[in-house]
C-alpha atoms as a PDB file:
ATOM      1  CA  UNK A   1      26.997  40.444  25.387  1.00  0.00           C
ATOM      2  CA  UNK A   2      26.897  42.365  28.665  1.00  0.00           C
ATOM      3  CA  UNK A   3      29.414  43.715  30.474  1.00  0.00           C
ATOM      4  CA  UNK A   4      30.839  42.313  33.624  1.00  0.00           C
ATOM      5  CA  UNK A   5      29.230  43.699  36.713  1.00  0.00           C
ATOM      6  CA  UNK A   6      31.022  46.305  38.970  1.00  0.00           C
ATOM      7  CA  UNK A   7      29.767  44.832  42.170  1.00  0.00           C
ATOM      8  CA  UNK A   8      30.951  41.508  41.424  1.00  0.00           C
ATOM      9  CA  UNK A   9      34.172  42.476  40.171  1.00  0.00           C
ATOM     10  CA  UNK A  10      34.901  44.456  43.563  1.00  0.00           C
ATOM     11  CA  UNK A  11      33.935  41.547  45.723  1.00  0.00           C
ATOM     12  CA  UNK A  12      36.019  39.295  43.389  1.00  0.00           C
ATOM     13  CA  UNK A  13      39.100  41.729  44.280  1.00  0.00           C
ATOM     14  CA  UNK A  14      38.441  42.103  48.298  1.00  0.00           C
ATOM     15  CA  UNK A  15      38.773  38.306  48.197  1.00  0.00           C
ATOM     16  CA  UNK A  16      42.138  38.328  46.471  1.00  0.00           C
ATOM     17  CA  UNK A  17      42.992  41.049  48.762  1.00  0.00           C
ATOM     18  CA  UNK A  18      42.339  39.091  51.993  1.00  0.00           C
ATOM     19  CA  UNK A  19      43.818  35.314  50.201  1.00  0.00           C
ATOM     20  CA  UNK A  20      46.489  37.423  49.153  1.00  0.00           C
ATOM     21  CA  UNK A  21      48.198  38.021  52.596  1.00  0.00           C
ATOM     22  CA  UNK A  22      49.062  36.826  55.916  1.00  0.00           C
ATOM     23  CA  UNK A  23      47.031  38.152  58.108  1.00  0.00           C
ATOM     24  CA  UNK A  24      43.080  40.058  58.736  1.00  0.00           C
ATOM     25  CA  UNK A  25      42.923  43.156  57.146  1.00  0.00           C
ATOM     26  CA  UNK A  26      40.834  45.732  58.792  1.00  0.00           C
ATOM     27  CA  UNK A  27      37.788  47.873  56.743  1.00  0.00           C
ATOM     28  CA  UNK A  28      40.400  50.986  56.008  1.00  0.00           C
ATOM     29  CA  UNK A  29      42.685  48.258  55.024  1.00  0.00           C
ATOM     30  CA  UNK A  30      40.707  46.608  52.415  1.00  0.00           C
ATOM     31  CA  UNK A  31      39.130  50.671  51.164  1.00  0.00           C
ATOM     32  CA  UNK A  32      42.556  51.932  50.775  1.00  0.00           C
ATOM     33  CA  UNK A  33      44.217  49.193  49.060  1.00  0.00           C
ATOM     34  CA  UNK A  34      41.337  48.790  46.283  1.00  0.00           C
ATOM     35  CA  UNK A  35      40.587  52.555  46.003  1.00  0.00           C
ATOM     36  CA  UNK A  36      36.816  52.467  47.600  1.00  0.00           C
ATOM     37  CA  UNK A  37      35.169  54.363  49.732  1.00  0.00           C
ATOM     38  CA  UNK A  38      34.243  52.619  53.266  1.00  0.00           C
ATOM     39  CA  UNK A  39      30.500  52.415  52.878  1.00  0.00           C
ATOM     40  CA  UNK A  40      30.949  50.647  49.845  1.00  0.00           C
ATOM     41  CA  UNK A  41      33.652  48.509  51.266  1.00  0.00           C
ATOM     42  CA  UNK A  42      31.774  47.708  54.105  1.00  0.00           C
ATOM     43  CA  UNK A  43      28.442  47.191  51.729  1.00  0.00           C
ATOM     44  CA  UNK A  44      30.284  44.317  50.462  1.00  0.00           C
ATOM     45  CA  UNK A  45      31.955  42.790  53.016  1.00  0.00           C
ATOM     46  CA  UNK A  46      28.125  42.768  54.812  1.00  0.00           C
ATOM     47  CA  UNK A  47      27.346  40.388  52.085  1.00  0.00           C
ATOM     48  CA  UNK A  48      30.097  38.625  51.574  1.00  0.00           C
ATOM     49  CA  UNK A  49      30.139  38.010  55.387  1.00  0.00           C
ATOM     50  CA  UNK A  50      26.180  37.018  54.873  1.00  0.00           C
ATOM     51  CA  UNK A  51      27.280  33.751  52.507  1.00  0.00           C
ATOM     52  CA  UNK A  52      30.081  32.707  55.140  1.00  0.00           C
ATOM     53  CA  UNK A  53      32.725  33.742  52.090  1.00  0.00           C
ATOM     54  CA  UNK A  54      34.427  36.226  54.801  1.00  0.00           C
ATOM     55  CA  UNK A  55      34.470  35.714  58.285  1.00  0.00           C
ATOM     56  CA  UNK A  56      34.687  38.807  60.735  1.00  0.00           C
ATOM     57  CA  UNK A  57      36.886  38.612  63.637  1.00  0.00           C
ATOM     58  CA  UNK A  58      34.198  39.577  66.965  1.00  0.00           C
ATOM     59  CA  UNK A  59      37.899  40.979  68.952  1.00  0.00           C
ATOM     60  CA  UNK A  60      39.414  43.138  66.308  1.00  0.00           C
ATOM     61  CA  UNK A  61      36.460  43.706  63.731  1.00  0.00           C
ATOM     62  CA  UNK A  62      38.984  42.377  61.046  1.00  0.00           C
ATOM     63  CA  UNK A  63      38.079  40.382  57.892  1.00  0.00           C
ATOM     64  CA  UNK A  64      39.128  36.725  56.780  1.00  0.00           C
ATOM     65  CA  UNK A  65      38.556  34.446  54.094  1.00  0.00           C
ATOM     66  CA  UNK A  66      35.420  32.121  55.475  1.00  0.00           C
ATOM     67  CA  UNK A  67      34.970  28.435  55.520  1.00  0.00           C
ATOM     68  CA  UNK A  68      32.383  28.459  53.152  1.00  0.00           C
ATOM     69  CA  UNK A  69      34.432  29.790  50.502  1.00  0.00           C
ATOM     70  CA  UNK A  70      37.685  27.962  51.278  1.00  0.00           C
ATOM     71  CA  UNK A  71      35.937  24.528  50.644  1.00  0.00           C
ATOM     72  CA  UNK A  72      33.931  25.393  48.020  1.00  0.00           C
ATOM     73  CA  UNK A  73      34.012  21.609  45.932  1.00  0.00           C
ATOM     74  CA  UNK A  74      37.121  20.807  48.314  1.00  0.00           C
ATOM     75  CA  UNK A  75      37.383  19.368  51.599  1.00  0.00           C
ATOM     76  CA  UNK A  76      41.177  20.733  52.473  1.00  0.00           C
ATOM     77  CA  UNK A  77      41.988  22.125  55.270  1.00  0.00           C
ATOM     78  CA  UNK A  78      41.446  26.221  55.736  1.00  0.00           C
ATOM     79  CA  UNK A  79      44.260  27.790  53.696  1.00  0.00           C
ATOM     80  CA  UNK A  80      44.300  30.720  55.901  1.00  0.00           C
ATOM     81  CA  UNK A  81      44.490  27.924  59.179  1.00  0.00           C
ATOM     82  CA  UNK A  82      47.344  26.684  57.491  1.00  0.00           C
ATOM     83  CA  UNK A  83      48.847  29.414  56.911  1.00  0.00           C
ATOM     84  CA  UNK A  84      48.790  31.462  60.445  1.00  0.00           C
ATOM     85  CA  UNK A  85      49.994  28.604  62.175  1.00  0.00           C
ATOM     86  CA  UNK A  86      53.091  27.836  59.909  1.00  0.00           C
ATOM     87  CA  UNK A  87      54.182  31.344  59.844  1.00  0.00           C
ATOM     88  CA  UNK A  88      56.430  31.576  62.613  1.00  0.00           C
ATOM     89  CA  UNK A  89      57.840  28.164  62.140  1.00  0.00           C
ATOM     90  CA  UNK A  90      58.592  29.216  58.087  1.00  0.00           C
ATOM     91  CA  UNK A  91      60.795  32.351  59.952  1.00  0.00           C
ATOM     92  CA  UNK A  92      62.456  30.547  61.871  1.00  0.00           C
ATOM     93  CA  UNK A  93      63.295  27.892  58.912  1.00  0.00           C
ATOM     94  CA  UNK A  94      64.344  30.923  57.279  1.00  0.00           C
ATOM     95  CA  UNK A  95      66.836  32.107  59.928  1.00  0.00           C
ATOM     96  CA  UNK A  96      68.135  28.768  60.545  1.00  0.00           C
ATOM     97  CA  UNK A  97      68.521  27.349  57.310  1.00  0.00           C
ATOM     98  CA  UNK A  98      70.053  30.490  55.494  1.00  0.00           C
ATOM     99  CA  UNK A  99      67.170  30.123  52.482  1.00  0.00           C
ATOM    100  CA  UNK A 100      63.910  31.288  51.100  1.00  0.00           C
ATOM    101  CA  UNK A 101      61.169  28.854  52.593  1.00  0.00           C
ATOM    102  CA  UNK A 102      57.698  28.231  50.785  1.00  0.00           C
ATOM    103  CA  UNK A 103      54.437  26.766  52.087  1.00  0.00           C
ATOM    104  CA  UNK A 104      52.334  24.861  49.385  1.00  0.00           C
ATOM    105  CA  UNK A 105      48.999  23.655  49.036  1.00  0.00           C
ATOM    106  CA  UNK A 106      47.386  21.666  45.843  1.00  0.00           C
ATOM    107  CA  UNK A 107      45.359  23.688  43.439  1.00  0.00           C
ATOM    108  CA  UNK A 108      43.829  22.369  39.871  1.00  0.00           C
ATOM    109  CA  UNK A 109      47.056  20.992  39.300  1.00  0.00           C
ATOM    110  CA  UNK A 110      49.192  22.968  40.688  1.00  0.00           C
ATOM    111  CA  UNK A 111      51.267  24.243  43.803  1.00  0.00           C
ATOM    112  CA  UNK A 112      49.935  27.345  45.120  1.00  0.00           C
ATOM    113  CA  UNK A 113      52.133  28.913  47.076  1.00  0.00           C
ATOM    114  CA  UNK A 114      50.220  30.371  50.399  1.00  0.00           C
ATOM    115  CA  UNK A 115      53.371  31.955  51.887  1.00  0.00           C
ATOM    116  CA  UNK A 116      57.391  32.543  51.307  1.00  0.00           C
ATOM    117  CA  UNK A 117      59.937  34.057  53.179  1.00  0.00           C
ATOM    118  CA  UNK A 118      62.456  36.280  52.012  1.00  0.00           C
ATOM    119  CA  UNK A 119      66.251  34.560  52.357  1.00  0.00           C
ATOM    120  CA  UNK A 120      67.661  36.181  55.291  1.00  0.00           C
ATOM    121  CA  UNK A 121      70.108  38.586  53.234  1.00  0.00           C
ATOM    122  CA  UNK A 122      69.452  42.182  51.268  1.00  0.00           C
ATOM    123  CA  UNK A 123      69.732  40.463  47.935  1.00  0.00           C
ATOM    124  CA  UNK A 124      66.554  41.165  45.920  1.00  0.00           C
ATOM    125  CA  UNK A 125      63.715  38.963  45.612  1.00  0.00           C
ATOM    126  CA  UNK A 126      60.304  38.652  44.573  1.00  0.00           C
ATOM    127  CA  UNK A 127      57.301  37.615  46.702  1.00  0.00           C
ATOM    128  CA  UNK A 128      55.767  34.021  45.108  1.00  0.00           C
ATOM    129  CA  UNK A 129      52.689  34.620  47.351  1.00  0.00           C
ATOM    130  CA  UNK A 130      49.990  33.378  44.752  1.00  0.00           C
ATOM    131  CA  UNK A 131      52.247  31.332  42.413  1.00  0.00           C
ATOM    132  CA  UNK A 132      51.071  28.651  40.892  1.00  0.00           C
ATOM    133  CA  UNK A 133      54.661  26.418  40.273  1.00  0.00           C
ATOM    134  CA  UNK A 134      54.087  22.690  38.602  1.00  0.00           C
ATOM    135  CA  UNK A 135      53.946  19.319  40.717  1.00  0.00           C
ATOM    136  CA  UNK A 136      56.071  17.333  38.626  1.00  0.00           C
ATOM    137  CA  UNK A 137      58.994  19.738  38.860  1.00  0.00           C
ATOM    138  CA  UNK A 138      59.482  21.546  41.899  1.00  0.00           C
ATOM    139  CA  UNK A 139      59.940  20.066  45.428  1.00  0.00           C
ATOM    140  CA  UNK A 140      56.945  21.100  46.909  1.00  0.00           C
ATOM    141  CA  UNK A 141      54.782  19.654  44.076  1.00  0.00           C
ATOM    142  CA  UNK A 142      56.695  16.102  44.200  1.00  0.00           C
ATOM    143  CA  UNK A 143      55.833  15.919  47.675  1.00  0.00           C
ATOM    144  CA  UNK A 144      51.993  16.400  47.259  1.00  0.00           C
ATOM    145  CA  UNK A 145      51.865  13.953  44.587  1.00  0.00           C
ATOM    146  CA  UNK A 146      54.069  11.501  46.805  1.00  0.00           C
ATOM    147  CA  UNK A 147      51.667  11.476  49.844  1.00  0.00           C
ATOM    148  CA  UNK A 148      48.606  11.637  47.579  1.00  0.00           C
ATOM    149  CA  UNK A 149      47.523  15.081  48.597  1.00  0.00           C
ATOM    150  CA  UNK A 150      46.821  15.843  44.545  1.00  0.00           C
ATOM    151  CA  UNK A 151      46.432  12.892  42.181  1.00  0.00           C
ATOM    152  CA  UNK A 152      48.656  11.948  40.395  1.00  0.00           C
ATOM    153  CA  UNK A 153      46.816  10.632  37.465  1.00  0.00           C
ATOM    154  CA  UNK A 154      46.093  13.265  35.290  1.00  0.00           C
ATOM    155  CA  UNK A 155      49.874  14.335  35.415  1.00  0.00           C
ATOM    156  CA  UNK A 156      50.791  10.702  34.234  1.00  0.00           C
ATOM    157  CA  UNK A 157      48.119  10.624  31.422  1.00  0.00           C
ATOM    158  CA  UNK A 158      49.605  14.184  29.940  1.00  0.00           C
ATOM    159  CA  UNK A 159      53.265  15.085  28.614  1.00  0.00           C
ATOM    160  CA  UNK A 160      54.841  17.351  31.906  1.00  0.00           C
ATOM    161  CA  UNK A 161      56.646  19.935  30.242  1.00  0.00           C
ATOM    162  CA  UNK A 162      60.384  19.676  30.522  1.00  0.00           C
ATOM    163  CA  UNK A 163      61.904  23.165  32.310  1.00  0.00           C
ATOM    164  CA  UNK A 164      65.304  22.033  31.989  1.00  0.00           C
ATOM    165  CA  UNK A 165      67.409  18.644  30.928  1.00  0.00           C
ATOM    166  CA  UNK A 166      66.525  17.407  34.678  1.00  0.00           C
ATOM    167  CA  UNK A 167      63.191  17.709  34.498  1.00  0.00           C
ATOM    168  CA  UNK A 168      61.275  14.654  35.562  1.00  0.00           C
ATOM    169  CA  UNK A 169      59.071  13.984  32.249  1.00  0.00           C
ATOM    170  CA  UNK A 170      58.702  10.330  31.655  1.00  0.00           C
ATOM    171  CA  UNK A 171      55.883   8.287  33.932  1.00  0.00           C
ATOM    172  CA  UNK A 172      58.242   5.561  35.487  1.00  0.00           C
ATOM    173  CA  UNK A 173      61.153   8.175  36.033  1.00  0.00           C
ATOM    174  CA  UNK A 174      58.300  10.259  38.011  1.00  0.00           C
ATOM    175  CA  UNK A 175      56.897   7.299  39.956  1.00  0.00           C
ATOM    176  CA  UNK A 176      60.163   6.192  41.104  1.00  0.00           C
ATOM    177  CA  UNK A 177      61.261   9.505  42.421  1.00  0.00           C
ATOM    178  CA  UNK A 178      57.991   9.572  43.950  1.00  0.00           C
ATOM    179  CA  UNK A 179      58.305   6.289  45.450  1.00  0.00           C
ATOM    180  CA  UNK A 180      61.687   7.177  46.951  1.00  0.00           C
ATOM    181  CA  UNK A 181      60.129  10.199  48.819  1.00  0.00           C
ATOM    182  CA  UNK A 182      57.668   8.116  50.296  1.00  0.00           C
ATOM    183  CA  UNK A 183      60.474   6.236  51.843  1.00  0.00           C
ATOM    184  CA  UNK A 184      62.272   8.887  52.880  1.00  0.00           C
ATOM    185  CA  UNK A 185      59.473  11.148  54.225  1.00  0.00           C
ATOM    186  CA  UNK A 186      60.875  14.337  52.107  1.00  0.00           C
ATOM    187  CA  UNK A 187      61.436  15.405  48.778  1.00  0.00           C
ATOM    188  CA  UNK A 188      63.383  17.615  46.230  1.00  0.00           C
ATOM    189  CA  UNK A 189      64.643  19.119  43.115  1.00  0.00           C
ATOM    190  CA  UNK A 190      67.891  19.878  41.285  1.00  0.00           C
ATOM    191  CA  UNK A 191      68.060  22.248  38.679  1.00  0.00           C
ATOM    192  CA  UNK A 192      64.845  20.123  38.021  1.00  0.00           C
ATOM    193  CA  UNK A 193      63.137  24.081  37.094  1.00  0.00           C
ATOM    194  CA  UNK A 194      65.544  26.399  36.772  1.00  0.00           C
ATOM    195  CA  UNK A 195      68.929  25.670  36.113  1.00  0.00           C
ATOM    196  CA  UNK A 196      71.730  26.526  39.076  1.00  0.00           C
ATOM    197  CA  UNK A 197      68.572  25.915  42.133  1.00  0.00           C
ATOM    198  CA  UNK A 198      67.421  23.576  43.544  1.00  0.00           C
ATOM    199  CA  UNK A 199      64.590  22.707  46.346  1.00  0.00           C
ATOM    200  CA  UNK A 200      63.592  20.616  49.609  1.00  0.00           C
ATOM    201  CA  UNK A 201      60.515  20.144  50.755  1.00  0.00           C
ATOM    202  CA  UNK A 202      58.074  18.112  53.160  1.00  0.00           C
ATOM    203  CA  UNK A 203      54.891  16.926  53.969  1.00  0.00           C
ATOM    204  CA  UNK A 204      52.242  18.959  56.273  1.00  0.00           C
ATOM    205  CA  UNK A 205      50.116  16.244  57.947  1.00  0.00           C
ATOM    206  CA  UNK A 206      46.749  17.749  59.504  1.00  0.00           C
ATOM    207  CA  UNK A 207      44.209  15.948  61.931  1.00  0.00           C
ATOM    208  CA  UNK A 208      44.047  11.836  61.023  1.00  0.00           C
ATOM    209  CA  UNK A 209      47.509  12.616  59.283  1.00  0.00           C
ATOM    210  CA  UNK A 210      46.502  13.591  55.779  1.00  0.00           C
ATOM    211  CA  UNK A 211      48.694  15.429  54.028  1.00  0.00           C
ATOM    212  CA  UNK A 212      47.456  19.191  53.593  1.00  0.00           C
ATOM    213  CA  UNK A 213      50.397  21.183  52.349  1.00  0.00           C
ATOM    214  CA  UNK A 214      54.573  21.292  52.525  1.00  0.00           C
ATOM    215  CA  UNK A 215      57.027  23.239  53.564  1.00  0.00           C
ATOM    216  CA  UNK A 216      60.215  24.101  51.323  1.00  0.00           C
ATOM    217  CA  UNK A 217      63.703  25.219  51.397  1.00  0.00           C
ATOM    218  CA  UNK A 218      65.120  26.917  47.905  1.00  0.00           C
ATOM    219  CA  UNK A 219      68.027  28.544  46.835  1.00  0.00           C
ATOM    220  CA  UNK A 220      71.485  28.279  45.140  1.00  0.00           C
ATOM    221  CA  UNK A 221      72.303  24.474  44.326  1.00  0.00           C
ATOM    222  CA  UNK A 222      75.471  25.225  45.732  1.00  0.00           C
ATOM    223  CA  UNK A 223      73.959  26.304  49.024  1.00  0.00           C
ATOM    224  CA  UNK A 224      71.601  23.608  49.273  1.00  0.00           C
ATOM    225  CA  UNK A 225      73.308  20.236  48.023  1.00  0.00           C
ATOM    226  CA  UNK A 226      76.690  18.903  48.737  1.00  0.00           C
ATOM    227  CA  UNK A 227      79.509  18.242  45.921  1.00  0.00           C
ATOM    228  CA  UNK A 228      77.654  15.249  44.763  1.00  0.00           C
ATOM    229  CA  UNK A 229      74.526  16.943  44.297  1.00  0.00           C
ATOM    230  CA  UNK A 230      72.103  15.845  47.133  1.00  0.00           C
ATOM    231  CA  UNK A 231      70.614  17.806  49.173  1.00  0.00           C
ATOM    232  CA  UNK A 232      72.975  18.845  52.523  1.00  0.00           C
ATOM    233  CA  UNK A 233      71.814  16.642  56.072  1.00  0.00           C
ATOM    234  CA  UNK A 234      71.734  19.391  57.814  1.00  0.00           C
ATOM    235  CA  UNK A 235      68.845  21.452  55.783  1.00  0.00           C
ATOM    236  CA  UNK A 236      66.683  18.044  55.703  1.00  0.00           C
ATOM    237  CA  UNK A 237      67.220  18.023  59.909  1.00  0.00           C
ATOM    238  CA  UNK A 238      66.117  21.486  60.218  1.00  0.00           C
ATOM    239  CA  UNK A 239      62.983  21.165  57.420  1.00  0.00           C
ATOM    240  CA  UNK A 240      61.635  17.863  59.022  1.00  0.00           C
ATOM    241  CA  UNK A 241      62.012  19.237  62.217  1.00  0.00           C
ATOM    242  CA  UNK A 242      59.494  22.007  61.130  1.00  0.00           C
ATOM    243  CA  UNK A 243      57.156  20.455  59.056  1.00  0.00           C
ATOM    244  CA  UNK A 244      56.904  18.146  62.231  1.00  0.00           C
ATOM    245  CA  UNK A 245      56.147  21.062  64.356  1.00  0.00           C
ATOM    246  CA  UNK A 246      53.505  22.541  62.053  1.00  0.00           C
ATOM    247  CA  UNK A 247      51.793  18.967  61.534  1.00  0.00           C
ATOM    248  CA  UNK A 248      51.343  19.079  65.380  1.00  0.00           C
ATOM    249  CA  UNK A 249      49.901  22.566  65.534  1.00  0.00           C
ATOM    250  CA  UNK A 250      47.509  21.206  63.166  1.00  0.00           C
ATOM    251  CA  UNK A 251      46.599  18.916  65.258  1.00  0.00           C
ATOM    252  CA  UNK A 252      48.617  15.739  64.096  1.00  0.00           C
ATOM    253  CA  UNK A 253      49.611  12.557  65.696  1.00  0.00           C
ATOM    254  CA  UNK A 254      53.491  12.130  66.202  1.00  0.00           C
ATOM    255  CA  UNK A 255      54.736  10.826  63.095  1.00  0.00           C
END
């Protein structure tokens, strides 16, 4: 059987590279951090940038994930669109609410997590940039499945695996919860994956007001629901306000 092919497997990891952060990385960027020289670098990115899978910017001469590539057998929105354009609304969420904020998009089943802010502290923490967390039990995930932004479907048909006592396994305990964020245009989680946290999140509407992502606050499930264990007013006020003012970046009605 033969072997995998060098060339491939560099493009293959200049694509992570450039899905992997927030922003265009310029050619020194991309040699450096993969341990190539330029030329060959640049001999990629040519032909990558030939089948619209990278996009150069014309101002700055920096690289992108393209549109081809992006909505290759999908017709979401541009990750990296979605992305820029929540980015200094999720710091802001951050600073106001206290909390660790996530952006999520659908992705074979799963949340992908585009980008996360660091709660605003010096406690350590770990960048989820490129986690894949489940649908069924984390905030972000309900919410995509609420607003039909993922199907639902295949989740019903299977067992969900059970990450704690809370987690929502059984079909009609999954469709009610989901029913209940429809109604109240956000969703969450309590110690539904990980015992002692707990999550908020809400819907990211694009043009024609499809859902194309959420926004979510997690931390401490002391720090994010009150003594009876729902989710505090004030962190709902503060994430819908956001997720309202991303959805109209992107070019949203008012909802």
């Amino acid at each position: 059987m033969a072997g995998p092919v060098q060339s491939i497997e560099r493009a293959a990891a200049i694509l992570r590279l450039l899905a992997g952060g927030p922003r265009r990385l310029g050619l020194g960027e991309v040699a450096s951090s993969l341990g190539l020289a330029k030329g060959t670098a640049h001999g990629i990115l040519r032909t990558l940038q030939h089948v619209d899978f990278v996009e150069q910017d014309p101002a700055t001469g920096k690289y992108q994930l393209g549109a081809a590539l992006l909505h290759l057998g999908t017709s979401y929105l541009d990750v990296n669109d979605l992305r820029s354009r929540s980015i200094n609304w999720a710091d802001a969420l951050a600073a106001r609410s206290g909390e660790s904020v996530r952006l999520g998009t659908p992705l074979e089943g799963k949340v992908l997590v585009i980008h996360h802010v660091f709660r605003p502290d010096d406690t350590l923490q770990t960048l989820d940039v490129g986690a894949l967390l489940p649908l069924h039990a984390s905030s972000l995930g309900k919410v995509l499945l609420a607003f039909g932004a993922t199907p639902s479907g295949p989740l019903m048909e299977t067992a969900p695996e059970a990450y704690t006592r809370h987690t929502l396994v059984h079909p009609d305990d999954l469709n009610r919860a989901l029913g209940e964020i429809r109604e109240l245009g956000w969703g969450a989680e309590v110690q539904e994956m990980s015992m002692g946290e707990a999550g908020i999140a809400a819907p990211i509407r694009g043009q024609g007001g499809l859902v194309v992502g959420a926004i979510g606050v997690s931390g401490a499930v002391e720090r994010i629901c009150e003594a009876k264990g729902r989710p505090q007013p004030a962190l709902i006020t503060v994430l819908r306000e956001t997720a309202r003012a991303i959805s109209r970046d992107l070019g949203a009605a008012r909802w």
